[in-house]
N, C-alpha and C. Protein backbone atom coordinates (compact mmCIF):
# COMPACT_ATOMS: atom_id res chain seq x y z
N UNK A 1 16.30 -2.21 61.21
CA UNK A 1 15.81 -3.07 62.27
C UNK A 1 16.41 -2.58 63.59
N UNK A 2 15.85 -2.35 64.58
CA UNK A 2 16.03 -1.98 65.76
C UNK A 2 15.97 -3.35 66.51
N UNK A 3 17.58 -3.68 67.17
CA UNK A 3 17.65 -5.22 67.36
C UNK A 3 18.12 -4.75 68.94
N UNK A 4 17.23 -5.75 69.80
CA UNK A 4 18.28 -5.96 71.41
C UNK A 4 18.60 -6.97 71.32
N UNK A 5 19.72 -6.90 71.84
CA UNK A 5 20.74 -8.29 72.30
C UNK A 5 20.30 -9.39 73.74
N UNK A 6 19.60 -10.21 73.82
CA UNK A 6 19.41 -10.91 74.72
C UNK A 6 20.90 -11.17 75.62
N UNK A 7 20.90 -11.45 76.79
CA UNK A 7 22.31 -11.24 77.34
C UNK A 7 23.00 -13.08 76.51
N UNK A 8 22.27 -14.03 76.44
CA UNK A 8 23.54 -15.03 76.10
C UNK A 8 23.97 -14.87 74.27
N UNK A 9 22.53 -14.19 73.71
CA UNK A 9 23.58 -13.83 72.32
C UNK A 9 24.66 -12.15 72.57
N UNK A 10 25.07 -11.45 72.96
CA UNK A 10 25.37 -10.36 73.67
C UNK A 10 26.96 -11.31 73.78
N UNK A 11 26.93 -12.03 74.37
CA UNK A 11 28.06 -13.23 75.28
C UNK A 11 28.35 -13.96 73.87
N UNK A 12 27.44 -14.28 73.31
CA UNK A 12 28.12 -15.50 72.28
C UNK A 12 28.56 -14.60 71.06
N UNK A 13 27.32 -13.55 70.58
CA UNK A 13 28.35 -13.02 69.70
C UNK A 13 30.01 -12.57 70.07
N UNK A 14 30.34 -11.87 71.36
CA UNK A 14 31.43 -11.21 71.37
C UNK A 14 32.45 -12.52 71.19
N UNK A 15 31.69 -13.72 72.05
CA UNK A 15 33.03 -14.46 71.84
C UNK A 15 32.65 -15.52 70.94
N UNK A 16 32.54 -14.81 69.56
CA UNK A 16 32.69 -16.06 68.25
C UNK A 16 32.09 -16.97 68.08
N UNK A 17 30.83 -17.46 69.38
CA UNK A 17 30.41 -18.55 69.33
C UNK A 17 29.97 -19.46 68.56
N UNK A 18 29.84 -20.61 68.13
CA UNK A 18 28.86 -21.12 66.53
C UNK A 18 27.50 -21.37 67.39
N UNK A 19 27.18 -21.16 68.58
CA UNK A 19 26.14 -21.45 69.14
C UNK A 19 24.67 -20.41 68.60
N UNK A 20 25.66 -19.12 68.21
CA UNK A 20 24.74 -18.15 67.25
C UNK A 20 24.35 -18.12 66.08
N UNK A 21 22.86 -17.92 65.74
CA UNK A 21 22.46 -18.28 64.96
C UNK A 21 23.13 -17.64 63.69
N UNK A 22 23.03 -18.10 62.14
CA UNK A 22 24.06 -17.33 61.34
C UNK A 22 22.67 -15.61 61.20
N UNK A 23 21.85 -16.28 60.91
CA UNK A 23 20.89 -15.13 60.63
C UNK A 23 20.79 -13.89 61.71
N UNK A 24 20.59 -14.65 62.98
CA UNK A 24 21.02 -13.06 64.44
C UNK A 24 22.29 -12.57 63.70
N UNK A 25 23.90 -13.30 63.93
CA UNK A 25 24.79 -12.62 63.06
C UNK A 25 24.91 -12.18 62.19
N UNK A 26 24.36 -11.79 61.23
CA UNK A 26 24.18 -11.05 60.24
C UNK A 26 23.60 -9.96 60.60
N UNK A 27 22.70 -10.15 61.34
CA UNK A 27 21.50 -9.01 61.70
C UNK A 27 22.11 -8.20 62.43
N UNK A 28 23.10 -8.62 63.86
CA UNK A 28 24.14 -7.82 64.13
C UNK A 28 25.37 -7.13 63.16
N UNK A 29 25.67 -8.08 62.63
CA UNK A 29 26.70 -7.04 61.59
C UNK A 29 26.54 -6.35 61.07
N UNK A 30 24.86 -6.46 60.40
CA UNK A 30 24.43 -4.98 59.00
C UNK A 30 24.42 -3.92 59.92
N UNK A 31 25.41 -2.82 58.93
CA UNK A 31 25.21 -1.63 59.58
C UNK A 31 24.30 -0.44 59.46
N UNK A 32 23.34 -1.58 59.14
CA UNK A 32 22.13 -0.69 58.90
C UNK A 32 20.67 -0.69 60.21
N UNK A 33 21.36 -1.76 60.89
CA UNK A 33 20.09 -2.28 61.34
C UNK A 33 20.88 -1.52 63.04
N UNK A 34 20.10 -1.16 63.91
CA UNK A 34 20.35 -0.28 65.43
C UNK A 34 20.78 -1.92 66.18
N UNK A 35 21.69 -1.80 66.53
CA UNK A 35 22.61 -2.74 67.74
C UNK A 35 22.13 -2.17 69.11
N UNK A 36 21.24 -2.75 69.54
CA UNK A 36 21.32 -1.98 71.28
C UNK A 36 21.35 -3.45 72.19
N UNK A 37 22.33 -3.34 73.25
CA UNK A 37 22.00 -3.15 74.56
C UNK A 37 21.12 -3.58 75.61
N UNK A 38 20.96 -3.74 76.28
CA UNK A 38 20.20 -3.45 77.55
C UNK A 38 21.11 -3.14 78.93
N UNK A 39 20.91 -2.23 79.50
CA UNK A 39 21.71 -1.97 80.55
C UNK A 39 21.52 -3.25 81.46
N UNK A 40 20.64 -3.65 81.78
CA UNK A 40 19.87 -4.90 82.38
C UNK A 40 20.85 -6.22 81.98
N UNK A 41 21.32 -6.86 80.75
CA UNK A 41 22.21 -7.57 80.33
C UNK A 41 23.33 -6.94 81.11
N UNK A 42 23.26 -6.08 80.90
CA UNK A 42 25.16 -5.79 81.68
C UNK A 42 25.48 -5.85 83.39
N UNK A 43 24.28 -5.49 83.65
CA UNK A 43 24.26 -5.66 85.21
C UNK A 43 23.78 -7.46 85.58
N UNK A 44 22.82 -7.84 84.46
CA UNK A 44 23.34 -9.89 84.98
C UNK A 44 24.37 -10.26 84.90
N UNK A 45 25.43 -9.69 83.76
CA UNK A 45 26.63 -9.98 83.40
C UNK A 45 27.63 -10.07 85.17
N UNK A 46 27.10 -8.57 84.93
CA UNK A 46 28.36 -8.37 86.33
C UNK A 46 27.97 -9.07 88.21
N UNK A 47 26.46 -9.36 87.89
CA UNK A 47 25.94 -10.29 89.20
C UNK A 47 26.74 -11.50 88.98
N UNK A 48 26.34 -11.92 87.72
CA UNK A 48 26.67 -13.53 87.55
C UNK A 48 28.49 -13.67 87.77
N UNK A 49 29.12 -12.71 87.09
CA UNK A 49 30.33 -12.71 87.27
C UNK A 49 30.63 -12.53 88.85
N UNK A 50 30.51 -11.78 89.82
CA UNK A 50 30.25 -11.61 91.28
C UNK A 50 30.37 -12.63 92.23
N UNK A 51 28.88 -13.71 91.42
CA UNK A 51 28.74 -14.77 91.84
C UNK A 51 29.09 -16.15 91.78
N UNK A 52 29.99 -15.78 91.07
CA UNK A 52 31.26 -17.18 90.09
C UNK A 52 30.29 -17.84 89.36
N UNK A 53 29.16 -17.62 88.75
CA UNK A 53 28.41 -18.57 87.70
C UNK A 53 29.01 -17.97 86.56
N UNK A 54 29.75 -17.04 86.34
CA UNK A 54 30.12 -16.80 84.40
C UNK A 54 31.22 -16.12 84.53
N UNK A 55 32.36 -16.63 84.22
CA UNK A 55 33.46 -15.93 83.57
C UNK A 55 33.70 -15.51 82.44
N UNK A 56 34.16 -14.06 81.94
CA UNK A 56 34.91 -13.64 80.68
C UNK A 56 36.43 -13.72 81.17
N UNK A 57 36.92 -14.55 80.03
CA UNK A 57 38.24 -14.95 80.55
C UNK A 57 39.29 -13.40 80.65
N UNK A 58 38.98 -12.77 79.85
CA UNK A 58 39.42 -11.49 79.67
C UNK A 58 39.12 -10.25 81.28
N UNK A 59 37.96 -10.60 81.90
CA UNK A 59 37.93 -9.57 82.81
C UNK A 59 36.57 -8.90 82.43
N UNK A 60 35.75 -8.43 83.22
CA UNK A 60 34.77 -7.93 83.11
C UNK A 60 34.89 -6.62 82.18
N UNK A 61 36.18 -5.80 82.73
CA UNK A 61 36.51 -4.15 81.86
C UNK A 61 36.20 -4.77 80.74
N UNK A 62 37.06 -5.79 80.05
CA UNK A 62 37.59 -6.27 78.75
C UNK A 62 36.03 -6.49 78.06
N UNK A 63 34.80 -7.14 78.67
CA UNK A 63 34.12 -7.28 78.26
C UNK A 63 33.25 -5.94 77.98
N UNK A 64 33.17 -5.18 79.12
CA UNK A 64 32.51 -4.24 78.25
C UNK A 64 33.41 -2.65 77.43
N UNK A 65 34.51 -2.95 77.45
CA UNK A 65 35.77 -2.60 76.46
C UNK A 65 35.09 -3.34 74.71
N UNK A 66 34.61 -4.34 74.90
CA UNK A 66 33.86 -4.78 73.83
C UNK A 66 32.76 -4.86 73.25
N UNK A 67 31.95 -4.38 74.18
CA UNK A 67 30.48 -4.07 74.02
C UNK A 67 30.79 -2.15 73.18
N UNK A 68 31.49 -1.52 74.07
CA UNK A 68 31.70 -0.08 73.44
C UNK A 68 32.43 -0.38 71.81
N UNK A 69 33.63 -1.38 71.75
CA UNK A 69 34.12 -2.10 70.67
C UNK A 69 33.36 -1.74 69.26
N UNK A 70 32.39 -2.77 69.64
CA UNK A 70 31.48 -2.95 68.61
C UNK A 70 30.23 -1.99 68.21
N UNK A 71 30.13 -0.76 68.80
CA UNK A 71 29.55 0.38 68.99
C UNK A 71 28.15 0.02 69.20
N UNK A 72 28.16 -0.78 69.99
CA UNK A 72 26.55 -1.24 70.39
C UNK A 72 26.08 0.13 71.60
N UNK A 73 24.21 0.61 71.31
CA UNK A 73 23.86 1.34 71.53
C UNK A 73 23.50 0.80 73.25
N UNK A 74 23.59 1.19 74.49
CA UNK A 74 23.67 0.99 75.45
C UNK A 74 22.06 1.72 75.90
N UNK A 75 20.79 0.56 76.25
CA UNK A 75 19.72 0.84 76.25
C UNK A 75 19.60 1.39 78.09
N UNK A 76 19.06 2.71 78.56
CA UNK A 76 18.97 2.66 79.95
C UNK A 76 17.25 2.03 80.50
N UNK A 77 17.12 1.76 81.61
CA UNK A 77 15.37 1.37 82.11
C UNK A 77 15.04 2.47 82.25
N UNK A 78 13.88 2.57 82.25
CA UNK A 78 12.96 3.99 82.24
C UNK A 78 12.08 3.80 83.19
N UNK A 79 11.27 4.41 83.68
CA UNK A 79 9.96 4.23 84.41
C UNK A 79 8.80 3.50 83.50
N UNK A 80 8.91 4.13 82.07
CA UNK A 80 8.15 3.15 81.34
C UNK A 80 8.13 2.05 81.19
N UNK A 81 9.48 1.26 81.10
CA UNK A 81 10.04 -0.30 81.12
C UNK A 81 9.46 -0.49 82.72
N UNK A 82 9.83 -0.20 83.21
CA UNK A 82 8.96 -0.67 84.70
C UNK A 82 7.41 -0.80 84.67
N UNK A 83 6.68 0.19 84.24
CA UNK A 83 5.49 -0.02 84.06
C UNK A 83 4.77 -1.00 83.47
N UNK A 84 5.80 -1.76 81.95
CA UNK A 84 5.40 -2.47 81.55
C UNK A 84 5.64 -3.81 82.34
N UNK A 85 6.80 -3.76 82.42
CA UNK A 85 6.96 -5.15 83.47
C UNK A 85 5.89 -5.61 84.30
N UNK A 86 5.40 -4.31 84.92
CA UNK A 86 4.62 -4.42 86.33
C UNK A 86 2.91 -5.07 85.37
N UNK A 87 2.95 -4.84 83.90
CA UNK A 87 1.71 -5.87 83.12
C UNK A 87 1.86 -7.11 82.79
N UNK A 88 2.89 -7.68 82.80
CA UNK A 88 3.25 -8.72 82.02
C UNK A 88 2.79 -9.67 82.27
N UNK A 89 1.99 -10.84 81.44
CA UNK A 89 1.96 -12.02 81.65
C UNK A 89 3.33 -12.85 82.92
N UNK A 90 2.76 -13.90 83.75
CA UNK A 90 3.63 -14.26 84.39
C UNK A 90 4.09 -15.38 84.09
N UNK A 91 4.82 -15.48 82.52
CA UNK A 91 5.19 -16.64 81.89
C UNK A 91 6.87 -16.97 82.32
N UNK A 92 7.48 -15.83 82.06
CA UNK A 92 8.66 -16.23 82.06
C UNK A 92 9.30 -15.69 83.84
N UNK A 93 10.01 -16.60 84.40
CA UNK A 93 10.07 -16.06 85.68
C UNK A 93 11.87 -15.67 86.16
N UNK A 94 12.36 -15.59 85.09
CA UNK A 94 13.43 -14.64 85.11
C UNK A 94 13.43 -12.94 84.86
N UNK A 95 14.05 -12.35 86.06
CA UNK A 95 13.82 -11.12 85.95
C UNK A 95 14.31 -9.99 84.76
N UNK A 96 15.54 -10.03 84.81
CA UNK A 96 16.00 -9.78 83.57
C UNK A 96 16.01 -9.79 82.49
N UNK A 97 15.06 -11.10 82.29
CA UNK A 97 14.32 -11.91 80.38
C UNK A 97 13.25 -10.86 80.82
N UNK A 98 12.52 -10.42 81.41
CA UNK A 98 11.15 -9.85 82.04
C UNK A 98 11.23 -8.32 81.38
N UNK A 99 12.65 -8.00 81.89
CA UNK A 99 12.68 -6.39 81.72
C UNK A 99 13.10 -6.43 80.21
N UNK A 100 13.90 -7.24 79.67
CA UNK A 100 14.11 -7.00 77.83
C UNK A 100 12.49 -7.11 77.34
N UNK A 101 12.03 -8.09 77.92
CA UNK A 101 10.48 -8.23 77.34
C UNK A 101 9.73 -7.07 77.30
N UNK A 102 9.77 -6.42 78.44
CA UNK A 102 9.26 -4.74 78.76
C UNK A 102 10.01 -3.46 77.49
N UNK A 103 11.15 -4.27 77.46
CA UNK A 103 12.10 -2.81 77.30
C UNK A 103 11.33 -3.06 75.22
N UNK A 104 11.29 -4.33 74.73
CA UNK A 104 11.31 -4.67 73.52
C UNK A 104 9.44 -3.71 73.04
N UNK A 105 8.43 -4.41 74.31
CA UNK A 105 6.97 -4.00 73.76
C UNK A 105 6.63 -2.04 74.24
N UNK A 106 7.96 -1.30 75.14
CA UNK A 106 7.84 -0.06 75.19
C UNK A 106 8.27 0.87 74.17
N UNK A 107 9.73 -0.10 73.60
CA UNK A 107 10.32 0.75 72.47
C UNK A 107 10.41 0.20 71.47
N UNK A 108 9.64 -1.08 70.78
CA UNK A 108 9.54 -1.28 69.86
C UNK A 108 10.47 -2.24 68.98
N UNK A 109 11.13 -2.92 69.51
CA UNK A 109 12.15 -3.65 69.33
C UNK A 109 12.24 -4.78 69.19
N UNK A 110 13.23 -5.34 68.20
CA UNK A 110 13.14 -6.87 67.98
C UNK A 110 13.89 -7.05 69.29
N UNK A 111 13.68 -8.16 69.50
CA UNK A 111 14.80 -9.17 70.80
C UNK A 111 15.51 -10.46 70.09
N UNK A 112 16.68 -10.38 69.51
CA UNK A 112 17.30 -11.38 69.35
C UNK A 112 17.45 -12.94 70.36
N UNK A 113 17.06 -13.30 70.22
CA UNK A 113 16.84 -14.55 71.33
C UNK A 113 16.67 -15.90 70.89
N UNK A 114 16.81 -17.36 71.47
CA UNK A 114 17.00 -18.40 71.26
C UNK A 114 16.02 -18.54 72.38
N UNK A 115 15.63 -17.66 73.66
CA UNK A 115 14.79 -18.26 74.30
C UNK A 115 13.30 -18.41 74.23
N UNK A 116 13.03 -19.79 73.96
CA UNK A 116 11.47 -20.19 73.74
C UNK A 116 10.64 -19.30 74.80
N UNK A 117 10.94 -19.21 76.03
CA UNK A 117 9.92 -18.64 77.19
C UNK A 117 9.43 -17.39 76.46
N UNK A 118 10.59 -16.61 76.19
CA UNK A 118 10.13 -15.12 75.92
C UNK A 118 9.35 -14.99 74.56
N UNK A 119 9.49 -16.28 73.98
CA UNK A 119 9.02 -16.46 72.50
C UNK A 119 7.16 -16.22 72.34
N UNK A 120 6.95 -16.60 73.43
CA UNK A 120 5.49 -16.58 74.03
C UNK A 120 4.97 -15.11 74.47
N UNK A 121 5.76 -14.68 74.86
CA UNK A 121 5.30 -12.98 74.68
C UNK A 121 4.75 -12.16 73.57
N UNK A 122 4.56 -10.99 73.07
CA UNK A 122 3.63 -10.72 72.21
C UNK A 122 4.50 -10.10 71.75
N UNK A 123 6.07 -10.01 71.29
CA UNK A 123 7.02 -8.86 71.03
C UNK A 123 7.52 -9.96 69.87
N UNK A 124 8.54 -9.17 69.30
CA UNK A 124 8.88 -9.80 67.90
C UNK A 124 10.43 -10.25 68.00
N UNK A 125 10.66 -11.31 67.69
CA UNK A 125 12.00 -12.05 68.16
C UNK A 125 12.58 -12.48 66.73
N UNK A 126 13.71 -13.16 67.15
CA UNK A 126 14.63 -12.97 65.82
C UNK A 126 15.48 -13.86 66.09
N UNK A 127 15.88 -15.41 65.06
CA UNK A 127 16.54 -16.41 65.90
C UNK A 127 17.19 -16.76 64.47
């Protein structure tokens, strides 16, 4: 399974959360299944942190000291992920949910997610 990490499971797995589902956790742990990323998650990470809406109590390094940790595959945007974006239904109006949505129907990918909005997209999710 080729799995992306939505940025709040990304956040809840690293820090233990029970807010994650047991089945996403699993799906992250088998080491069979591709752990990726989105570069896009890591750059909301570090806005939101910027902007005092989200702290890692540890420090931003620390957090992605843990993303490398856990040998998660670090997805970059392409011109293709842009392209798709630039089709998308205008359901969900977060930018960042927008570009995993792109990044999931260019390369084929589940999106681990809890969020209903993106659930409505035509890509395959995993809760």
């Amino acid at each position: 399974m080729n799995l992306l990490l939505d940025t709040h499971t990304l956040i809840w797995f690293l820090n233990g959360d029970g807010k994650l589902s047991d089945r996403v956790k699993t799906a992250i742990e088998d080491p069979n299944n591709s752990r990726i990323v989105s570069i896009a998650s890591i750059w909301e990470i570090a806005i939101k942190i910027s902007l005092d809406k989200f702290r890692f109590q540890k420090g931003f390094k620390c957090f992605l000291d843990m993303v490398e940790e856990n040998g998660f595959e670090i997805l970059p945007v392409t011109f293709e992920h842009a392209m798709v974006v630039s089709t998308l239904e205008f359901i969900h109006r977060d930018p960042f949910d927008r570009l995993l949505i792109a990044q999931c129907k260019a390369d084929k990918l589940i999106l681990a997610t809890k969020d209903e909005n993106i659930k409505r997209y035509n890509i395959q999710t995993i809760w």
